[in-house]
Protein backbone atom coordinates (compact mmCIF):
# COMPACT_ATOMS: atom_id res chain seq x y z
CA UNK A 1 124.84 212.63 -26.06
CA UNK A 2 122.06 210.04 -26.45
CA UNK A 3 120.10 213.01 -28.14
CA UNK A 4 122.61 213.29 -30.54
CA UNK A 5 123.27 209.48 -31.73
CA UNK A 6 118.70 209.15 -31.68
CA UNK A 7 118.63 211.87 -34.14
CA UNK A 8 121.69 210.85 -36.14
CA UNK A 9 120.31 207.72 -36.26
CA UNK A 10 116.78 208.92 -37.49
CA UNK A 11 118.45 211.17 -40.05
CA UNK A 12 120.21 208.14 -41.65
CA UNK A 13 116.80 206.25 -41.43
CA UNK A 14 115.19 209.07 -43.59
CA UNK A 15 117.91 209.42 -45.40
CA UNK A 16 117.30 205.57 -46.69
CA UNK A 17 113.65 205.45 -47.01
CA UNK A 18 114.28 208.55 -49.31
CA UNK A 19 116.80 206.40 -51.23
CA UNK A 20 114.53 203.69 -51.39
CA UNK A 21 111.61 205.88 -53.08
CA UNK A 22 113.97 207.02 -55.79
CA UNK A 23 114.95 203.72 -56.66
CA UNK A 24 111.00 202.34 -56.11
CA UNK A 25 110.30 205.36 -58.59
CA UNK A 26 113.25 204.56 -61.04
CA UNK A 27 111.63 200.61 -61.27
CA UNK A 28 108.25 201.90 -61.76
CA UNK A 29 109.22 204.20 -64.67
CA UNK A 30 111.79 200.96 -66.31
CA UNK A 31 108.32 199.16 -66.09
CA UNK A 32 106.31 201.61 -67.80
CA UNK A 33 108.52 202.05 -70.60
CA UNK A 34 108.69 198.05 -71.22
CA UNK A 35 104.51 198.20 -70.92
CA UNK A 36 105.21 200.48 -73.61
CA UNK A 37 107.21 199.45 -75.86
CA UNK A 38 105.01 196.11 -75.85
CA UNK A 39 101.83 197.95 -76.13
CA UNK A 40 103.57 199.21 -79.22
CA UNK A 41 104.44 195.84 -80.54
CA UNK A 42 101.01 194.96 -80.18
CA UNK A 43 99.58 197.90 -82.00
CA UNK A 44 101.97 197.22 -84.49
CA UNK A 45 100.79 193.49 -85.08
CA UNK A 46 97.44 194.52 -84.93
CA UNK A 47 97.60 197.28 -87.87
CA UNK A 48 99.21 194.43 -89.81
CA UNK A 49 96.78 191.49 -89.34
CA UNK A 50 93.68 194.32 -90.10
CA UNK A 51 95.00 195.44 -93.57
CA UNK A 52 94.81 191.69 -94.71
CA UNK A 53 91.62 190.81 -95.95
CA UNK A 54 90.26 187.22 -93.94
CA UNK A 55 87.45 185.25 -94.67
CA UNK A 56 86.26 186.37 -90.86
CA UNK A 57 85.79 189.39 -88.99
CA UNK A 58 87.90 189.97 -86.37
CA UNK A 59 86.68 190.42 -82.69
CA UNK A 60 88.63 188.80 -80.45
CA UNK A 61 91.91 187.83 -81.87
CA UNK A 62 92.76 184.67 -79.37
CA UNK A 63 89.62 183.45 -80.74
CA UNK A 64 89.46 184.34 -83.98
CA UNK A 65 93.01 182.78 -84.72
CA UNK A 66 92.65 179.62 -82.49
CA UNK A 67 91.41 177.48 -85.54
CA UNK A 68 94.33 177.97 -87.46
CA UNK A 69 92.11 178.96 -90.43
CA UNK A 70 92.93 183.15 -90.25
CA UNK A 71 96.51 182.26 -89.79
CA UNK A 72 96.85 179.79 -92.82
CA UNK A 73 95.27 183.27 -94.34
CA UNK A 74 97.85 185.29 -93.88
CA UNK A 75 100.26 183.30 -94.42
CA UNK A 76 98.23 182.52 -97.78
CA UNK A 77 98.44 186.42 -98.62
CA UNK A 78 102.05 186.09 -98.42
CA UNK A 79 103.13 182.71 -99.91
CA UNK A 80 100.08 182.04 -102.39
CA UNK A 81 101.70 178.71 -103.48
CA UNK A 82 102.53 177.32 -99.96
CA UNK A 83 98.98 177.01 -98.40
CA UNK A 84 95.81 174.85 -99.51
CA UNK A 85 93.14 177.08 -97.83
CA UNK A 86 90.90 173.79 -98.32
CA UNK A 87 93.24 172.16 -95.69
CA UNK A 88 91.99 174.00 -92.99
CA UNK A 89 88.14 173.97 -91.99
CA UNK A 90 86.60 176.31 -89.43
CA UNK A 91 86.37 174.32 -86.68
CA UNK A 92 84.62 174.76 -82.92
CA UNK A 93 85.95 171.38 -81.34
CA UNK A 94 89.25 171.08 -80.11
CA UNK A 95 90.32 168.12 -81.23
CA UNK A 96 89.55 169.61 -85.00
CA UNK A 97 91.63 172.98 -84.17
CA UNK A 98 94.62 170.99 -82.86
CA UNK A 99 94.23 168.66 -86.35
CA UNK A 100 94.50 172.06 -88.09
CA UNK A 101 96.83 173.45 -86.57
CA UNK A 102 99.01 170.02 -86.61
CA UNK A 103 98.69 170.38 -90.53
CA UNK A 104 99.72 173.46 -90.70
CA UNK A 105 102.93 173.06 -88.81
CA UNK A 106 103.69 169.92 -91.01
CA UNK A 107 102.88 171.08 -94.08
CA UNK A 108 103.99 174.94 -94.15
CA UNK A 109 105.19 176.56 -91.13
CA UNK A 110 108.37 174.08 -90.97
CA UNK A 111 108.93 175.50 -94.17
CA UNK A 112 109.05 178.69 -93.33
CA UNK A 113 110.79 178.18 -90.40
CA UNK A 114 107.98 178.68 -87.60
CA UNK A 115 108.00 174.84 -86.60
CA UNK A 116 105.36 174.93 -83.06
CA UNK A 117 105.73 172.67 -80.45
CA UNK A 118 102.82 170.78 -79.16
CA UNK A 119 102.77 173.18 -76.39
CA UNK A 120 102.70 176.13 -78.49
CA UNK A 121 99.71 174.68 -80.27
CA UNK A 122 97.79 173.77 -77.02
CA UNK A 123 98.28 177.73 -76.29
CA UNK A 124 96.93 178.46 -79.39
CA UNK A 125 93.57 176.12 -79.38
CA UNK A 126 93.13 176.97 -76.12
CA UNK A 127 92.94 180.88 -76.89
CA UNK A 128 96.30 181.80 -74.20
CA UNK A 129 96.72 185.56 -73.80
CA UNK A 130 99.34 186.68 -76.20
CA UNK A 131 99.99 183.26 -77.59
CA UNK A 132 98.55 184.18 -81.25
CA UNK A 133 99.95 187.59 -81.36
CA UNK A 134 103.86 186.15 -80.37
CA UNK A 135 103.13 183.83 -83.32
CA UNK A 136 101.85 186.41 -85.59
CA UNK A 137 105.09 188.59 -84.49
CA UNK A 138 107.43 185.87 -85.15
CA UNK A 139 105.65 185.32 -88.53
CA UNK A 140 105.67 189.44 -89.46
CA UNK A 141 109.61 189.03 -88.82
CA UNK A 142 109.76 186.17 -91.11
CA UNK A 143 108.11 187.67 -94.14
CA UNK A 144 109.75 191.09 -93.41
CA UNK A 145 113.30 189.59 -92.80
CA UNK A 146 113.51 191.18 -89.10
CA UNK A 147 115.18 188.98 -86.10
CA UNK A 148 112.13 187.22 -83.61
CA UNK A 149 110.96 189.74 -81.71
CA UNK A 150 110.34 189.07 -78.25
CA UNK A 151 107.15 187.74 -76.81
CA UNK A 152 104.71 190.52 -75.67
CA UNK A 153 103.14 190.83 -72.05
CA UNK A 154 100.13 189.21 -70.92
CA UNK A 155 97.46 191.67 -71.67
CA UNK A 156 94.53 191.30 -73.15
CA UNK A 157 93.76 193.18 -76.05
CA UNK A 158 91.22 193.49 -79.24
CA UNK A 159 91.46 194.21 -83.01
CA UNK A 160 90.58 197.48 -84.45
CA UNK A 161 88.93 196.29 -87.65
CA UNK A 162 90.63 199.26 -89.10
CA UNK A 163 93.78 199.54 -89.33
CA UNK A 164 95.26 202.98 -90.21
CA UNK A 165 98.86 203.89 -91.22
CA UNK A 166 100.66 200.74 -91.42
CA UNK A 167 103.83 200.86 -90.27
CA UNK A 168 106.68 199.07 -92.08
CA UNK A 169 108.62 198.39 -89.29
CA UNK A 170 107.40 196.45 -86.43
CA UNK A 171 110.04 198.18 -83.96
């Protein structure tokens, strides 16, 4: 009798554990198609920011963008009359890439409805994983009349200086 209730008891043990690695399994693959579908946004912003022409080569795009200057360029490319490019000097100490970025929040991204927070900025300057390419997202869906997409993962990733087959959707 003992016998019996041990090996019932194991079977329903198994019989968990195996429940448990389907649903481990069904997580992992949920997780791999959000990894995706950012990895996808991220191309996407990428292939956009390399078939406009900047002053700079691109390398390392928290770094390249954390002076505010390539930004005001694209957003130059789009609204010629709303940004001074003079405004905005390449600049190496921090305290002149938050001044640029300051002016550009004041005097054009309010306008286009991108206002930053001072946090946002200090992620910027300070070259935060993903914080330029949410910003350059939320800009994309501004000039393309598309809902804010949703911030992308914290990966690190670099430009492909170029860019083939635009898309003209992000999603």
């Amino acid at each position: 009798m003992e016998d019996n209730e041990n090996q019932n008891q194991k079977e329903i043990e198994i019989e968990q554990n195996n429940q448990n690695q389907a649903e481990e399994g069904m997580v992992e693959q949920e997780d791999d198609n959000l990894e995706e579908a950012e990895d996808n946004k991220l191309m996407y912003i990428y292939e956009w920011v390399d078939s406009i022409p900047l002053s700079r080569q691109k390398k390392n795009i928290s770094r390249d963008f954390n002076d505010a200057v390539l930004f005001a360029e694209m957003i130059k490319y789009h609204y010629p009359r709303l940004v001074d490019l003079h405004n905005y000097p390449s600049a190496s100490s921090t305290k002149a890439k938050i001044i640029n970025w300051e002016t550009l929040n004041k005097k054009v991204l309010a306008k286009i409805g991108l206002k930053l927070g001072k946090n946002e900025i200090d992620d910027l300057v300070r070259s935060k994983p993903n914080a330029i390419e949410n910003l350059l997202g939320r800009l994309y869906n501004i000039i393309n009349g598309k809902p804010q997409m949703n911030n992308v993962s914290s990966k690190k990733y670099h430009l492909n200086n170029n860019a083939n087959n635009m898309s003209n959707n992000m999603y």
